[in-house]
C-alpha atoms as a PDB file:
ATOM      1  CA  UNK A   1      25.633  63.015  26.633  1.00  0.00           C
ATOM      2  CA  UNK A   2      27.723  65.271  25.183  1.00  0.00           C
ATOM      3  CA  UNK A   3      30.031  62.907  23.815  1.00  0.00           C
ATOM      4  CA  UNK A   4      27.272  61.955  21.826  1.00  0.00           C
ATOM      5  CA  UNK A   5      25.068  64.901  20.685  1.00  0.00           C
ATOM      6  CA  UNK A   6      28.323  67.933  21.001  1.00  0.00           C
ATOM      7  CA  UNK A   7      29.961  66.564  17.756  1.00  0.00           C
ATOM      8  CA  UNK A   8      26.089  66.276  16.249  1.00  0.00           C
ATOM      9  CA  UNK A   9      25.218  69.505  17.244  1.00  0.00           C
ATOM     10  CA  UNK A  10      28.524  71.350  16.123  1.00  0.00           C
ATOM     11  CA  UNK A  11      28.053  69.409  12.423  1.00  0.00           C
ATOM     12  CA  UNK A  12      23.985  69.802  12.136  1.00  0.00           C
ATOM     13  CA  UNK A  13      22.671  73.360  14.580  1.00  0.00           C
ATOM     14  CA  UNK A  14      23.254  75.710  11.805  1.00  0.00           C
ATOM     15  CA  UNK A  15      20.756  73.794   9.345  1.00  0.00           C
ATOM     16  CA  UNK A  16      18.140  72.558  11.507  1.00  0.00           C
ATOM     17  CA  UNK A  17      14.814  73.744  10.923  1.00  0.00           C
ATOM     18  CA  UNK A  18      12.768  75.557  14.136  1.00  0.00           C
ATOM     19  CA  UNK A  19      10.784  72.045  13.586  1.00  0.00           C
ATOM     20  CA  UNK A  20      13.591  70.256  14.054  1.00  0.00           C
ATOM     21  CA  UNK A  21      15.521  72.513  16.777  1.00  0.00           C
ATOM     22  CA  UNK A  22      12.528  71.854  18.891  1.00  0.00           C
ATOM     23  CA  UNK A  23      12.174  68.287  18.242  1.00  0.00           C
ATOM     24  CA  UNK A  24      16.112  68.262  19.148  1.00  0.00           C
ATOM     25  CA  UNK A  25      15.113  69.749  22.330  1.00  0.00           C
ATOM     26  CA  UNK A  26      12.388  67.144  23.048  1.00  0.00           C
ATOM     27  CA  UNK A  27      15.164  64.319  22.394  1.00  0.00           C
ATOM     28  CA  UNK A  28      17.473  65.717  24.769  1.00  0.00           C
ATOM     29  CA  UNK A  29      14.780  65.705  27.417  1.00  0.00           C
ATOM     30  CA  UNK A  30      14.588  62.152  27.877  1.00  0.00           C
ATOM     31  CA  UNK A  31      16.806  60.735  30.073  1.00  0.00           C
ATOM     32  CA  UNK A  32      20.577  59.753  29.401  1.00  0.00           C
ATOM     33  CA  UNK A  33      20.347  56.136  29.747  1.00  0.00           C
ATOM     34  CA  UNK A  34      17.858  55.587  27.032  1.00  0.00           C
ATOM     35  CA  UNK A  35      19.862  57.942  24.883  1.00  0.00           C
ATOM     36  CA  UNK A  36      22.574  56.246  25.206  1.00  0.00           C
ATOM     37  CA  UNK A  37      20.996  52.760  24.606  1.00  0.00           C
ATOM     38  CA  UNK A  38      18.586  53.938  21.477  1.00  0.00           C
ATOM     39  CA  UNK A  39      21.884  56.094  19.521  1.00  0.00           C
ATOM     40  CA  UNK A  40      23.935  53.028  20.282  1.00  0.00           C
ATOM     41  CA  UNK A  41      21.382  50.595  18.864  1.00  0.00           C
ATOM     42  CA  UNK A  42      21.276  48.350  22.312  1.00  0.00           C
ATOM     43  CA  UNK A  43      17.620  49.073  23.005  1.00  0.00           C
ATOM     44  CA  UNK A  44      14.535  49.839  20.131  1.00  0.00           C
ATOM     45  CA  UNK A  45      13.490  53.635  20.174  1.00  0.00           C
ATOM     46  CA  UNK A  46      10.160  54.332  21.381  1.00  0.00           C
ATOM     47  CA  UNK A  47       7.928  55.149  18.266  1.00  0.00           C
ATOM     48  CA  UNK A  48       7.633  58.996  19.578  1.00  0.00           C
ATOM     49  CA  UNK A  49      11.418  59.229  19.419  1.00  0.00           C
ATOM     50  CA  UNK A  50      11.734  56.943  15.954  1.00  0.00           C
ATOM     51  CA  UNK A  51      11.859  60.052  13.443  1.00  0.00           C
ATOM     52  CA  UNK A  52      14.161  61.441  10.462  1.00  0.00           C
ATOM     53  CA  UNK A  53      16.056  63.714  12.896  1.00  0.00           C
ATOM     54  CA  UNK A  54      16.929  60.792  15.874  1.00  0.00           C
ATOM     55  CA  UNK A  55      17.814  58.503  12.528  1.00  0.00           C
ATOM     56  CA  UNK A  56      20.303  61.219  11.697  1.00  0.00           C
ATOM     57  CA  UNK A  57      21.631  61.579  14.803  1.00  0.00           C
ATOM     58  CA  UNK A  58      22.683  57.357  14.812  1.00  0.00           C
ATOM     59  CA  UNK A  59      23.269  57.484  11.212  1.00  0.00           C
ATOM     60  CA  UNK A  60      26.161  60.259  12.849  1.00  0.00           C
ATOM     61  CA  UNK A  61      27.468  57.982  14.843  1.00  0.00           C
ATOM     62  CA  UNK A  62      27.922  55.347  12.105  1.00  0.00           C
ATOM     63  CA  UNK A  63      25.152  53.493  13.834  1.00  0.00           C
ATOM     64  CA  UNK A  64      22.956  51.163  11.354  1.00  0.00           C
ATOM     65  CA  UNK A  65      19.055  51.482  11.407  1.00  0.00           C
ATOM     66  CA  UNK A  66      16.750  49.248   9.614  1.00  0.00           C
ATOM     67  CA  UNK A  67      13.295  49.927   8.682  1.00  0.00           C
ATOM     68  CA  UNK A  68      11.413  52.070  11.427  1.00  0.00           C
ATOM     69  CA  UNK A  69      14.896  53.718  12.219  1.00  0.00           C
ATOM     70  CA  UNK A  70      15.873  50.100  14.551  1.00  0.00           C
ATOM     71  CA  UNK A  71      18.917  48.689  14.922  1.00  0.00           C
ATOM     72  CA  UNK A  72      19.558  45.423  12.322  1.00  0.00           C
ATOM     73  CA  UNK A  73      21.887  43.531  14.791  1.00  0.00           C
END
């Protein structure tokens, strides 16, 4: 994963909030295949993973995100 969140973190660690460092943390806990599938937009995020910080992390990765942060495709 860290093609995916290296580049994010080396843009976004310096002006995350403690909030959002630990939320960061709690994304990186789940496992590497639904990663994978919710930043690339193949599979919805679960609602507990659906917030401002995981939208900015897909958003990153010039991935589009309709309303609730899914994928429009």
């Amino acid at each position: 994963m860290d093609f995916i969140f290296g580049r994010f973190t080396d843009e976004w660690i310096d002006r995350m909030s403690d909030t959002e460092l630990d939320e960061f943390e709690r994304i990186l806990d789940a496992g590497d295949t639904e990663l994978f599938l919710w930043v690339a937009g193949q599979m919805p995020v679960p609602a507990e993973y659906d917030t401002e910080l995981f939208r900015r992390i897909r958003a990153f990765h010039g991935v589009p995100a309709g309303p609730g942060g899914q994928d429009l495709t």
